[in-house]
C-alpha atoms as a PDB file:
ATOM      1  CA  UNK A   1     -13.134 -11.211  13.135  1.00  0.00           C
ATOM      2  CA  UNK A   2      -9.921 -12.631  11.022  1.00  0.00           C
ATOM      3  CA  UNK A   3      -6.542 -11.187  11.690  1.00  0.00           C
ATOM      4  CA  UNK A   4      -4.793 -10.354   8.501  1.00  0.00           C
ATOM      5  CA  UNK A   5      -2.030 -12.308   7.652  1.00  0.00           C
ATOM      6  CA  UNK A   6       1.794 -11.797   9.017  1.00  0.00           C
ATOM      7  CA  UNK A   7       4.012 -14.147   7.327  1.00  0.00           C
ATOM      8  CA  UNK A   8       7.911 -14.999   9.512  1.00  0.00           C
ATOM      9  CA  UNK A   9      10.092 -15.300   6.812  1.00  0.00           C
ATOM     10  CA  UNK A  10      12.376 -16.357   9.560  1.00  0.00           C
ATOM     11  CA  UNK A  11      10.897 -19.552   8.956  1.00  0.00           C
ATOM     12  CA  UNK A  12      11.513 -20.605   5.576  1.00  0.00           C
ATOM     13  CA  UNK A  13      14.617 -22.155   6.886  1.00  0.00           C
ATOM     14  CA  UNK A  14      13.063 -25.611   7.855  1.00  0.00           C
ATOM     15  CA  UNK A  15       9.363 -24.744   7.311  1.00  0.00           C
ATOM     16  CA  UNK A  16       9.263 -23.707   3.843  1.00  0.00           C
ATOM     17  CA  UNK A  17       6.105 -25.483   2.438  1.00  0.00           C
ATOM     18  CA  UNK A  18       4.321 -24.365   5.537  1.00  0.00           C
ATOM     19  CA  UNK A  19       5.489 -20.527   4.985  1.00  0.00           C
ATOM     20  CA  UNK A  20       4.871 -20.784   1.310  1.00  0.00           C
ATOM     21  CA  UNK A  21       1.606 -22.047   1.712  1.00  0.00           C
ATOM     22  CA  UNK A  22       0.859 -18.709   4.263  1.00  0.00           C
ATOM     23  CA  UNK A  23       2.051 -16.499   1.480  1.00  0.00           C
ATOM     24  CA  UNK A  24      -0.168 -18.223  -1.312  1.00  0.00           C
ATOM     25  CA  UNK A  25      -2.885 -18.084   0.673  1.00  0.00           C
ATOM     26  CA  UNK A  26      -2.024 -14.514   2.038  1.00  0.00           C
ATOM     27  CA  UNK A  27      -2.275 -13.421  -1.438  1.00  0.00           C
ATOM     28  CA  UNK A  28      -5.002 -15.527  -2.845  1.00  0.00           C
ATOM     29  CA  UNK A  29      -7.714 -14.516  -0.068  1.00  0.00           C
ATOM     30  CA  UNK A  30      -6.561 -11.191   1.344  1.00  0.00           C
ATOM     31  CA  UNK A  31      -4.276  -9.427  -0.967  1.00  0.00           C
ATOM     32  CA  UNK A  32      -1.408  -8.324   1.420  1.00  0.00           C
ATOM     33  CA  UNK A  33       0.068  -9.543   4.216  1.00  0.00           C
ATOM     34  CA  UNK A  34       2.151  -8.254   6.751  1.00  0.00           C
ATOM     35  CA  UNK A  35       6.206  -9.763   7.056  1.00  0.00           C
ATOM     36  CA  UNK A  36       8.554  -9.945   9.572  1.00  0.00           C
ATOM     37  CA  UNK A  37      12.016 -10.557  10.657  1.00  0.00           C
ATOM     38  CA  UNK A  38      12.796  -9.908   6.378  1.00  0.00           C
ATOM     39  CA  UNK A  39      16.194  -8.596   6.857  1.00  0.00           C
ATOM     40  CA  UNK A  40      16.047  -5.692   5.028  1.00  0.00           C
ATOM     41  CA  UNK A  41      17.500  -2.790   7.053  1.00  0.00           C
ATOM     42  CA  UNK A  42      15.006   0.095   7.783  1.00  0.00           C
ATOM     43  CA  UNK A  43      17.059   2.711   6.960  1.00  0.00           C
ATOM     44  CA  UNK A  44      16.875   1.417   3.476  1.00  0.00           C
ATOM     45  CA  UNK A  45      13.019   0.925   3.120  1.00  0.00           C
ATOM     46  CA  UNK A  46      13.097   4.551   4.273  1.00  0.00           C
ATOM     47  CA  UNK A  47      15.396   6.280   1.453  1.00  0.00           C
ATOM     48  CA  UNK A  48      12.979   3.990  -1.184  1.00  0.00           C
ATOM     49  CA  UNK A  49      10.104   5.739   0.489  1.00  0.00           C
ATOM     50  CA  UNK A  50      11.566   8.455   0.456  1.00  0.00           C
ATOM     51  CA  UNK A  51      12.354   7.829  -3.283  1.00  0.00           C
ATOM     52  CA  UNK A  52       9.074   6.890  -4.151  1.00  0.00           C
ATOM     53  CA  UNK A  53       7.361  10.007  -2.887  1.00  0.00           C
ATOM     54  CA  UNK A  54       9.566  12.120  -4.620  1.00  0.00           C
ATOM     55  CA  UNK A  55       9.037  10.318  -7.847  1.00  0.00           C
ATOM     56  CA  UNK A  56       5.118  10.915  -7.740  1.00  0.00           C
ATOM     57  CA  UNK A  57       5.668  14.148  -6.607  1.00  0.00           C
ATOM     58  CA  UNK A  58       7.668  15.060 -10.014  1.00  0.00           C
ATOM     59  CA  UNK A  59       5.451  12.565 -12.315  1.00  0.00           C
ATOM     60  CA  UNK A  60       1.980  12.950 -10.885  1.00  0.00           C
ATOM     61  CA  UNK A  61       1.503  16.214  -9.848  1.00  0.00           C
ATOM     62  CA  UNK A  62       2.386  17.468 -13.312  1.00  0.00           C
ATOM     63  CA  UNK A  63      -0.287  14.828 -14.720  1.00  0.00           C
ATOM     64  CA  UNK A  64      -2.601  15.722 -12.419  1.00  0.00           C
ATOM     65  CA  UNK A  65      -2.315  19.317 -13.343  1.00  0.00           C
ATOM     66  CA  UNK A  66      -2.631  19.022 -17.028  1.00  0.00           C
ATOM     67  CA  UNK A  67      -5.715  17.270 -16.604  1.00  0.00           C
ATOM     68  CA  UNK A  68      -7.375  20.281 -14.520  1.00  0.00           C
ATOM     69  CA  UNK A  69      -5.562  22.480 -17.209  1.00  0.00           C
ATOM     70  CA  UNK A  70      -7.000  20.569 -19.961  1.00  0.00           C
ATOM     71  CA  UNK A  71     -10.553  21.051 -18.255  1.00  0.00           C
ATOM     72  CA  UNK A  72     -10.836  16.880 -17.884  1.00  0.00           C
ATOM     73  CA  UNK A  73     -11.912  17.830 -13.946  1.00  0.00           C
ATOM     74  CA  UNK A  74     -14.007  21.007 -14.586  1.00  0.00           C
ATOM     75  CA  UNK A  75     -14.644  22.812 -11.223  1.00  0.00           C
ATOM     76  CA  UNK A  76     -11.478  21.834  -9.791  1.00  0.00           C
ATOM     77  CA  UNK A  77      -9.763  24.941  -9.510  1.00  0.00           C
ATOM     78  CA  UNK A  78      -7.669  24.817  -6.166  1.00  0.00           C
ATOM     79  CA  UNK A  79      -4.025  24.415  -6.199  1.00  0.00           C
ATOM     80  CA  UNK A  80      -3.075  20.747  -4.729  1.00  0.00           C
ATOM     81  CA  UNK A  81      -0.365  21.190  -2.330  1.00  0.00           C
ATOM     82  CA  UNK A  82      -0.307  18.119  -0.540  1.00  0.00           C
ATOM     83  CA  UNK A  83      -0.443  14.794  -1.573  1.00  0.00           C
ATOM     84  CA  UNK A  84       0.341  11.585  -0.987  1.00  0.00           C
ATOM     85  CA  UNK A  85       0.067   9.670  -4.234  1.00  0.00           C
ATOM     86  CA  UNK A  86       1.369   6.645  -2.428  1.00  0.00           C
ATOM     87  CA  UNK A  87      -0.610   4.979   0.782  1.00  0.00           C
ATOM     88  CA  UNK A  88       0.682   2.069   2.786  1.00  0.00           C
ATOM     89  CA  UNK A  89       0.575   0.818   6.250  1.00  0.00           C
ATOM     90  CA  UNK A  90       3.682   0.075   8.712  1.00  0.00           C
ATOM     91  CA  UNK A  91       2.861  -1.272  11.923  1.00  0.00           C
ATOM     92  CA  UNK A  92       6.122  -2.103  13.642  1.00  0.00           C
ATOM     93  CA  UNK A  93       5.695  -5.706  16.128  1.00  0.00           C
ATOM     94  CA  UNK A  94       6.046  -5.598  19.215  1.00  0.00           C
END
């Protein structure tokens, strides 16, 4: 079985066709791809989680309720209390 791909962007400094290349094909064939060592603090990726979640909470949620208002989802009568409009994956290395 493949291993998805995790791109070092550690190494665009002196292997940048090579890493470039990883990313193309990353995105080409598999659609994501895992990064590492991208120097963006976590702290930060948090609060734009954080951010993110809040923003769907405020947008969607309202959209989503219009459209069971507006009968668009007949049968769908309970009231959505948790969601999570936004999926992703973080698997910290080793």
């Amino acid at each position: 079985m493949a291993k998805f791909p995790v791109i070092n962007l550690e190494k665009l400094n002196g292997e940048r066709a090579a890493t470039m290349d990883l990313i193309k094909d990353a995105c080409e064939n598999w659609g994501f791809f895992e990064v590492l060592n991208h120097g963006i603090p976590y702290d930060f990726m948090d609060r734009v989680e954080s951010l993110t979640k809040e923003h769907y909470k405020k947008c969607m949620e309202q959209r989503f309720k219009e459209l069971v208002a507006s009968k668009a989802l007949e049968g769908l009568q309970a009231e959505v209390t948790d969601m999570d409009w936004e999926s992703t994956l973080f698997a910290p290395s080793p």
